[in-house]
C-alpha atoms as a PDB file:
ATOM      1  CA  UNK A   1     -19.783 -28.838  30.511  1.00  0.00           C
ATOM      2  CA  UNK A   2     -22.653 -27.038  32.670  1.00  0.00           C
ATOM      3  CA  UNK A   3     -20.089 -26.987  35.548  1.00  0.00           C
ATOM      4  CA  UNK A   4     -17.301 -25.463  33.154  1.00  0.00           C
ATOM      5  CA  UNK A   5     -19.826 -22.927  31.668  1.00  0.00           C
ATOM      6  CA  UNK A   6     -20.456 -21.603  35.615  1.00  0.00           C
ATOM      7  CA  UNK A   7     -16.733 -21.887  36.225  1.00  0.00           C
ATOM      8  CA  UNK A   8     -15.861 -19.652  33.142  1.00  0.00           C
ATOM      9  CA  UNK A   9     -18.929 -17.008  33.158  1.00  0.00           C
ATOM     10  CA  UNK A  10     -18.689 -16.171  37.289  1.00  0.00           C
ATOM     11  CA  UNK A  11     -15.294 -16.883  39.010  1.00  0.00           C
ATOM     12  CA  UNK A  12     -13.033 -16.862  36.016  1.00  0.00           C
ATOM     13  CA  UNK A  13     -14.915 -13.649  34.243  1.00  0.00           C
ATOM     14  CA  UNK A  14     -14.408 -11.831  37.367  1.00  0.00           C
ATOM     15  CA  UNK A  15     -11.083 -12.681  38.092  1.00  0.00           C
ATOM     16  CA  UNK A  16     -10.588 -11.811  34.206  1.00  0.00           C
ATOM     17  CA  UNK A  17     -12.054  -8.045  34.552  1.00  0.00           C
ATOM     18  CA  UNK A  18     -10.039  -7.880  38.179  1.00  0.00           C
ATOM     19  CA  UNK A  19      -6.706  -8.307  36.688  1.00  0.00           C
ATOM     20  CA  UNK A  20      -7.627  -5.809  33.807  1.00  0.00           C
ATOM     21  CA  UNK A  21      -8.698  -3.118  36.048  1.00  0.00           C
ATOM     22  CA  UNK A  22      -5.576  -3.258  38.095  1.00  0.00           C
ATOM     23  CA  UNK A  23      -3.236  -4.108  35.167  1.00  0.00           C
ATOM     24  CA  UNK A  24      -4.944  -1.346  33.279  1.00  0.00           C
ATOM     25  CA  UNK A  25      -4.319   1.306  36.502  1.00  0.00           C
ATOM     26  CA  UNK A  26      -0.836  -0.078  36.778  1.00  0.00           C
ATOM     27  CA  UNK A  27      -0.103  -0.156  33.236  1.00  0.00           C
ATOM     28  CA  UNK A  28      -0.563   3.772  32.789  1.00  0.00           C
ATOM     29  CA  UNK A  29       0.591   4.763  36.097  1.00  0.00           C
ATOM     30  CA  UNK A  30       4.111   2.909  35.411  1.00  0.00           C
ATOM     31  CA  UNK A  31       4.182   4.689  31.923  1.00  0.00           C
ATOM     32  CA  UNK A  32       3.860   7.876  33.217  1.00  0.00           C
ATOM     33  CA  UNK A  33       6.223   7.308  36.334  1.00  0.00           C
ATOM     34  CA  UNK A  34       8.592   6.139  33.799  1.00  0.00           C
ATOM     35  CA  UNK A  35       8.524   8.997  30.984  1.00  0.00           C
ATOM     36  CA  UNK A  36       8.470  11.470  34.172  1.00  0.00           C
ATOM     37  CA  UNK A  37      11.857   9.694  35.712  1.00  0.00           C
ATOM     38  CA  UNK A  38      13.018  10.006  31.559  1.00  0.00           C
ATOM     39  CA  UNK A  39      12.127  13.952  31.205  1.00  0.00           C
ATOM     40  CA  UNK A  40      11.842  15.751  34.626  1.00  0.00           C
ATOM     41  CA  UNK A  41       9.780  18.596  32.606  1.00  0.00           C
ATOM     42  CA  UNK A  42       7.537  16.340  31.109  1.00  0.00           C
ATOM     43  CA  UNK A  43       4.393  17.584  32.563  1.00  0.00           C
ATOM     44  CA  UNK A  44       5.096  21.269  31.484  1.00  0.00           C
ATOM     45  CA  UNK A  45       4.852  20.701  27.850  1.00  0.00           C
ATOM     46  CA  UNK A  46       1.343  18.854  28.394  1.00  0.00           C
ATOM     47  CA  UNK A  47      -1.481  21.222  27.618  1.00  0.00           C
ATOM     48  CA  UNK A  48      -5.052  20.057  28.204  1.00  0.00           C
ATOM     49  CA  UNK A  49      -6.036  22.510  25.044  1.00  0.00           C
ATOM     50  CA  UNK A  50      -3.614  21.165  22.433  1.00  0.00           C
ATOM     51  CA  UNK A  51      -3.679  17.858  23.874  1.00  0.00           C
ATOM     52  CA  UNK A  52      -7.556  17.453  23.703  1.00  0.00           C
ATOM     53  CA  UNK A  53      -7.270  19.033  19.898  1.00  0.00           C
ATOM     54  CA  UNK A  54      -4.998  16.530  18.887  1.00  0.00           C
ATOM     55  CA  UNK A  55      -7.237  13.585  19.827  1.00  0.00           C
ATOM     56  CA  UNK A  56      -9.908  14.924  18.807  1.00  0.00           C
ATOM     57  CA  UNK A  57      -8.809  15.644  14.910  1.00  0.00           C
ATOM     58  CA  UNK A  58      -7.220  12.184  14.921  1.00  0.00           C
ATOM     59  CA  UNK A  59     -10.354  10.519  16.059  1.00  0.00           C
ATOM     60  CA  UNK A  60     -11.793  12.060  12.885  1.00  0.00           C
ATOM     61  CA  UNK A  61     -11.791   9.103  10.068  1.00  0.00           C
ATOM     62  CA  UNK A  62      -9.342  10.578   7.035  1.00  0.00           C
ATOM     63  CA  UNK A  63      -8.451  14.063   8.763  1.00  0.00           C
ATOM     64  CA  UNK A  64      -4.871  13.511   8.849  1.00  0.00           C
ATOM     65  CA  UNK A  65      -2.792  13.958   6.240  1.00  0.00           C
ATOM     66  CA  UNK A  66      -1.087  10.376   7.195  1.00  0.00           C
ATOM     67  CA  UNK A  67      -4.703   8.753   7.058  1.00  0.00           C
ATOM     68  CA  UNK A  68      -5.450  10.094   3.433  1.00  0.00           C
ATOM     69  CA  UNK A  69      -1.958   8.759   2.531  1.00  0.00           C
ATOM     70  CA  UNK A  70      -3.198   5.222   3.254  1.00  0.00           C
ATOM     71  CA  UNK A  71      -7.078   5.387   3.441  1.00  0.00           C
ATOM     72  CA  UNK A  72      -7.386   1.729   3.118  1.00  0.00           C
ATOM     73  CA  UNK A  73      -5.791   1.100   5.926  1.00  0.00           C
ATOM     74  CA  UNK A  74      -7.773   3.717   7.665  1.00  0.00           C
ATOM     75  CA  UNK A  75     -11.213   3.041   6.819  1.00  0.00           C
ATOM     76  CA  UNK A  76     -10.479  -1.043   8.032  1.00  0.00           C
ATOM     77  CA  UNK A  77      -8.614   0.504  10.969  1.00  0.00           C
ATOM     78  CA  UNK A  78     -11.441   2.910  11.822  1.00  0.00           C
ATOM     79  CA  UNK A  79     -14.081   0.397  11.162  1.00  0.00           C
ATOM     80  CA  UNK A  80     -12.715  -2.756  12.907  1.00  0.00           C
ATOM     81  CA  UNK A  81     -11.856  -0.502  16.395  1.00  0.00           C
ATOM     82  CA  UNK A  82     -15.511   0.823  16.291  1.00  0.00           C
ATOM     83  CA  UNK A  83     -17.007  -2.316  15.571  1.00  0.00           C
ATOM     84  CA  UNK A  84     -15.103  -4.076  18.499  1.00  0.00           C
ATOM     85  CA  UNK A  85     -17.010  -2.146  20.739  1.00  0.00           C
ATOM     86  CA  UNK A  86     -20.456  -1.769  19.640  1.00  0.00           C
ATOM     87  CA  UNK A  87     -20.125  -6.143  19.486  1.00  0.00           C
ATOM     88  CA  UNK A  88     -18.992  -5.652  23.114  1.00  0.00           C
ATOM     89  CA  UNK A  89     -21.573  -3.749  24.293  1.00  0.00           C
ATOM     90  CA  UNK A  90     -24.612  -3.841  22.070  1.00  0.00           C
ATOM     91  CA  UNK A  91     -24.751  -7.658  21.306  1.00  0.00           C
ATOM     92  CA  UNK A  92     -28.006  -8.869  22.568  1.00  0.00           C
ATOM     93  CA  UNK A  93     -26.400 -11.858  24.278  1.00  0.00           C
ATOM     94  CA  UNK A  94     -23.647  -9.812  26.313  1.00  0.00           C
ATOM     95  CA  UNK A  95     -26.306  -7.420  27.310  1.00  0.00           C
ATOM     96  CA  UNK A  96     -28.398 -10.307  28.779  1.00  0.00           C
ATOM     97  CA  UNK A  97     -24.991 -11.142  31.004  1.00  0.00           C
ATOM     98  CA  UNK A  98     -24.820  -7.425  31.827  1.00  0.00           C
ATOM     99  CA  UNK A  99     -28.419  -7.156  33.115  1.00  0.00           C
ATOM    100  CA  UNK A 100     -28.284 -10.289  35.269  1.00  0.00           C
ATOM    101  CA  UNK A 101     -25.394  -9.516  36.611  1.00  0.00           C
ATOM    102  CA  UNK A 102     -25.822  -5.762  37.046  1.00  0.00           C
ATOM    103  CA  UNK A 103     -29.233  -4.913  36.893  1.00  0.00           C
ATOM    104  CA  UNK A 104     -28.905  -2.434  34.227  1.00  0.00           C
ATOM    105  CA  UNK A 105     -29.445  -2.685  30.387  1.00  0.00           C
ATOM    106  CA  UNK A 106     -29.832  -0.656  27.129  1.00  0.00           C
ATOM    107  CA  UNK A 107     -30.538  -1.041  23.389  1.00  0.00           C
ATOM    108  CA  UNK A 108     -29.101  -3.962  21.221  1.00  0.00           C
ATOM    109  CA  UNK A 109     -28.291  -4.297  17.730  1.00  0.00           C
ATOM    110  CA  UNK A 110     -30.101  -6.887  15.762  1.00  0.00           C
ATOM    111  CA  UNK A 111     -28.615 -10.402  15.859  1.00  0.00           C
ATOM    112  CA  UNK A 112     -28.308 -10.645  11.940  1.00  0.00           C
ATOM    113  CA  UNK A 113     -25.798  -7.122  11.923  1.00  0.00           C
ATOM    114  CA  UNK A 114     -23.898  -8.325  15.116  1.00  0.00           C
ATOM    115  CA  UNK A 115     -23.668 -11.470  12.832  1.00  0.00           C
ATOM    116  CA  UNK A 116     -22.249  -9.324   9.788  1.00  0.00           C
ATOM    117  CA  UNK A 117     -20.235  -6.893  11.748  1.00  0.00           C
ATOM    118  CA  UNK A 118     -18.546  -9.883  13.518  1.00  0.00           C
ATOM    119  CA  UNK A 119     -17.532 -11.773   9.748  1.00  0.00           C
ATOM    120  CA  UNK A 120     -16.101  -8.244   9.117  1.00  0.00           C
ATOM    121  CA  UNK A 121     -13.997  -7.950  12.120  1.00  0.00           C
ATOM    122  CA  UNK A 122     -12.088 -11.517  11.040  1.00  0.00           C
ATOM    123  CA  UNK A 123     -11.764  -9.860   7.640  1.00  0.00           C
ATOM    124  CA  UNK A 124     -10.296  -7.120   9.375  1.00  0.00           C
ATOM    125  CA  UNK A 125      -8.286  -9.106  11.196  1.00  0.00           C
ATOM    126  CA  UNK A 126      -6.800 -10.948   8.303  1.00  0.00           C
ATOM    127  CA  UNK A 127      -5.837  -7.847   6.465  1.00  0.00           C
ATOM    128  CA  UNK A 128      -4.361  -6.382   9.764  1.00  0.00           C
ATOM    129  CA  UNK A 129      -2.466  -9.836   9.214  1.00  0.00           C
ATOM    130  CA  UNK A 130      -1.771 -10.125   5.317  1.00  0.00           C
ATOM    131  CA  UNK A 131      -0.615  -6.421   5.812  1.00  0.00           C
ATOM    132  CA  UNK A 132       2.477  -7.026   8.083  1.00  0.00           C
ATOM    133  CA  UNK A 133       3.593  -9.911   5.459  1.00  0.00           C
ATOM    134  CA  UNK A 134       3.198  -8.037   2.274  1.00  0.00           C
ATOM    135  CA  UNK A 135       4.134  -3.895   3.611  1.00  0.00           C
ATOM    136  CA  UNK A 136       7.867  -3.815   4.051  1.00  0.00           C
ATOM    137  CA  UNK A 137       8.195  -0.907   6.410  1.00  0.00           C
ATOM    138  CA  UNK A 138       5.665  -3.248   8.770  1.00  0.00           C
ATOM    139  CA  UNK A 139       7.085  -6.779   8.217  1.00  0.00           C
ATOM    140  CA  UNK A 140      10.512  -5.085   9.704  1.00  0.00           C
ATOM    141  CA  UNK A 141       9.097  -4.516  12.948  1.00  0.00           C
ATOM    142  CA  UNK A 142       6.814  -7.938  12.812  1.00  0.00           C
ATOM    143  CA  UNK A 143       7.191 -11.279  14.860  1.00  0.00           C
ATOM    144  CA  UNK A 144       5.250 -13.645  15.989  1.00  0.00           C
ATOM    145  CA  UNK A 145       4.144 -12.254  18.808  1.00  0.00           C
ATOM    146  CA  UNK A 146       2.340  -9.856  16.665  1.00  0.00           C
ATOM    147  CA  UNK A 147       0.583 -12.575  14.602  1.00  0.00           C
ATOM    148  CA  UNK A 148      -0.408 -14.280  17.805  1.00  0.00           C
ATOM    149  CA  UNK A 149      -2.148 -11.355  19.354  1.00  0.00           C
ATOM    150  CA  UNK A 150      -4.046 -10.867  16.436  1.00  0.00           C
ATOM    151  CA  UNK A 151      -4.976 -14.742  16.777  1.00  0.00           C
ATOM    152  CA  UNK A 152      -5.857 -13.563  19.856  1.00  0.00           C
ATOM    153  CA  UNK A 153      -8.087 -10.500  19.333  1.00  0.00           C
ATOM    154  CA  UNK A 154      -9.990 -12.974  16.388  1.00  0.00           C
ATOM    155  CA  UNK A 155     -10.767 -15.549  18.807  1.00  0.00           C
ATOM    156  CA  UNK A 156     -13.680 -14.048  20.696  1.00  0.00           C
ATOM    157  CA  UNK A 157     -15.290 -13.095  16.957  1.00  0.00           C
ATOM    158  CA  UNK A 158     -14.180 -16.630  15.348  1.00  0.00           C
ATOM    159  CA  UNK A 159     -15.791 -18.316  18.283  1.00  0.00           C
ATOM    160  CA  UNK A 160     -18.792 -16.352  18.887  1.00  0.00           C
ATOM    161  CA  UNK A 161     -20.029 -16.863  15.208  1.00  0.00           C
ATOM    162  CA  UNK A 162     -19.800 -20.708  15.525  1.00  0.00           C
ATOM    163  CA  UNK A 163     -21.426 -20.489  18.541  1.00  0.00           C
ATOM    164  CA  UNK A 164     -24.639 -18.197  17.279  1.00  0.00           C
ATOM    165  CA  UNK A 165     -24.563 -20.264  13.846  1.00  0.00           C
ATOM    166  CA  UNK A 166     -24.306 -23.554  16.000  1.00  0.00           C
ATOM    167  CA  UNK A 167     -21.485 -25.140  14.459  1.00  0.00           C
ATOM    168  CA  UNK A 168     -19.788 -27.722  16.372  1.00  0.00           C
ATOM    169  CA  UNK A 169     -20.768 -28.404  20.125  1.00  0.00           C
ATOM    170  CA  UNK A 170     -22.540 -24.761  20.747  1.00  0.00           C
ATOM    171  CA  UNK A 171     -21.623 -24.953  24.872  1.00  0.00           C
ATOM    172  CA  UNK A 172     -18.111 -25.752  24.077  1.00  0.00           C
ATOM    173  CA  UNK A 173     -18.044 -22.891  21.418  1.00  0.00           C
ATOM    174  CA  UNK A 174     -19.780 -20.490  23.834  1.00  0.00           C
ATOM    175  CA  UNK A 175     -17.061 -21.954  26.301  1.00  0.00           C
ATOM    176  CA  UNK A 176     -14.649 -20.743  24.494  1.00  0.00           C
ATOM    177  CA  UNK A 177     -15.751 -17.668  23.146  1.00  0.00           C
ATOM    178  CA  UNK A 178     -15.865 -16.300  27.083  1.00  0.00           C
ATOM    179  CA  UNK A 179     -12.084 -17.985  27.508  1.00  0.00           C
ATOM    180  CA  UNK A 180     -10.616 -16.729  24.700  1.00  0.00           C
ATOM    181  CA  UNK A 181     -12.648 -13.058  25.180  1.00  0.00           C
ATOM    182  CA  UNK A 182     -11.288 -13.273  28.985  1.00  0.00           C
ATOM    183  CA  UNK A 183      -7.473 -14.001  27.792  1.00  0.00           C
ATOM    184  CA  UNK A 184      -7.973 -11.269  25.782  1.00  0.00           C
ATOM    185  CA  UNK A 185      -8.839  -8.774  28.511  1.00  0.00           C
ATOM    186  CA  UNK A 186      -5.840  -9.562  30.402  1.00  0.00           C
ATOM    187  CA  UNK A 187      -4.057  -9.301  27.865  1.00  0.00           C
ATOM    188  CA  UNK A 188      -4.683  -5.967  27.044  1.00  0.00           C
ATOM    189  CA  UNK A 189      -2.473  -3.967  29.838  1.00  0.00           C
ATOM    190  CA  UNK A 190       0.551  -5.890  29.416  1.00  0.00           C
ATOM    191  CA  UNK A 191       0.849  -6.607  25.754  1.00  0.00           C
ATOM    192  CA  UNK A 192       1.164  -3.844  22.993  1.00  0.00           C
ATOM    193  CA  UNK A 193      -2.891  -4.064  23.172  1.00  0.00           C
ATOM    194  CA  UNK A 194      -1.941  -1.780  25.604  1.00  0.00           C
ATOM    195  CA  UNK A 195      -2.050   0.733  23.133  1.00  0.00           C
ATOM    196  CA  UNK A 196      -5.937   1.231  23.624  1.00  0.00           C
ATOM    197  CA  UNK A 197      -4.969   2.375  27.092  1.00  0.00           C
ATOM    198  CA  UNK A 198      -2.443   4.312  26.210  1.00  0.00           C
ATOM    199  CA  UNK A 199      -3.053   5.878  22.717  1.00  0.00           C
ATOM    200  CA  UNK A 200      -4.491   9.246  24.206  1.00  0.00           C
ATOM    201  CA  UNK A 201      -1.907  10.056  26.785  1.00  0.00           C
ATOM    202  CA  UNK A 202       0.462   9.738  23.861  1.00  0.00           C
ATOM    203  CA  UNK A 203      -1.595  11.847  21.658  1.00  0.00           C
ATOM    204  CA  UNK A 204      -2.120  14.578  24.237  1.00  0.00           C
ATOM    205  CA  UNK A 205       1.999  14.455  24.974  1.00  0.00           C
ATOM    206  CA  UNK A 206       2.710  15.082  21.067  1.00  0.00           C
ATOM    207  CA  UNK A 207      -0.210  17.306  20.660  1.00  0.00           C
ATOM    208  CA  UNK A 208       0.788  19.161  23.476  1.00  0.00           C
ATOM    209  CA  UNK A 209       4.276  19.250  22.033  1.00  0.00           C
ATOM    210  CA  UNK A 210       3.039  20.650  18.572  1.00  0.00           C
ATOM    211  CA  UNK A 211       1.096  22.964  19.542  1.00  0.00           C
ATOM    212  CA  UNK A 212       2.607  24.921  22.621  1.00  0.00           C
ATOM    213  CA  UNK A 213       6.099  24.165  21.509  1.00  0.00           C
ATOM    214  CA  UNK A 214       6.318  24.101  17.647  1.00  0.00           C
ATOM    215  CA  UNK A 215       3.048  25.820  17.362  1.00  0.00           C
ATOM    216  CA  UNK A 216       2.467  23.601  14.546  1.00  0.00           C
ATOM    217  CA  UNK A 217      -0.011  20.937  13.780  1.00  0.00           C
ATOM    218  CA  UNK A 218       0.240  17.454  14.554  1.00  0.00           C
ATOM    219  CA  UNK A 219      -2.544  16.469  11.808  1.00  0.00           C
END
């Protein structure tokens, strides 16, 4: 298991960020190629000014008026995308990774509210999945791809808190929390996780649009 540990946490983590990087690069750069080749004056109704307003008031938790209309979906929203990456980069035991690999390192939260944030994340998760059952106007646009990437996106959490509560073999579960968090980073740039890469360009395009066209708001 010592030889799979090395296997997973050197070769196969930095094949795993490789193939993210480039994915990610390629993933926007086709997206924009595309909607250019679509709309030959795309890039005229993009405005850095209405563009940067309209991320900006939706990154504000329950300033739009389609986030008051469903606030609890917004608050578990809100708090599971925040709390995704403070585990990333503020867990004690990632940071150790970081620093031996890279030299560098910075504060960590406490073990005990990783440990808390991370059962709230699979609770988040499960609603995120209860939700496209129960809400119509999502179950119509659901398959099972959508239930598997949220399988997916749990894994690292599920994983890591067996692993720091010790429950089962604690390699294997540390194993497989670094598989299943590397599956899900190349995931990201060509499934609809690609949304955290492109979720601002698509902001700034209807922002843009809003603003300098409608001269409306967007929020």
């Amino acid at each position: 298991m010592q030889d799979v540990y090395l296997l997973v946490s050197g070769p196969l983590a930095w094949a795993a960020w490789t193939i993210f990087v480039l994915g990610s690069i390629y993933k926007i750069w086709s997206t924009l190629n595309t909607a250019k080749k679509k709309d030959q004056v795309l890039l005229n109704y993009v405005s850095f000014k209405y563009g940067m307003r309209s991320i900006i008031n939706w990154s504000i938790p329950f300033n739009t008026v389609n986030m008051r209309l469903n606030p609890i979906f917004t608050g578990v929203a809100f708090f599971f995308h925040i709390a995704f990456f403070v585990l990333l980069i503020f867990v004690s035991a990632h940071q150790i990774m970081i620093e031996e690999g890279f030299g560098i390192g910075w504060f960590t939260i406490p073990d005990f509210v990783a440990d808390i944030m991370a059962f709230a994340v699979i609770g988040a998760c499960i609603f995120f999945a209860v939700r496209r059952v129960i809400r119509p106007e999502v179950s119509y646009v659901t398959d099972w791809t959508d239930f598997a990437l949220l399988a997916l996106v749990a894994a690292p959490f599920v994983t890591g808190v067996l692993a720091y509560h010790q429950l089962g073999d604690y390699m294997l579960m540390v194993v497989l929390h670094m598989v299943s968090a590397e599956l899900l980073l190349v995931a990201i740039p060509f499934t609809r996780l690609s949304h955290m890469l492109l979720a601002p360009l698509t902001r700034a395009y209807i922002g843009s649009e809003f603003g300098m066209v409608r001269h409306v708001k967007d929020w």
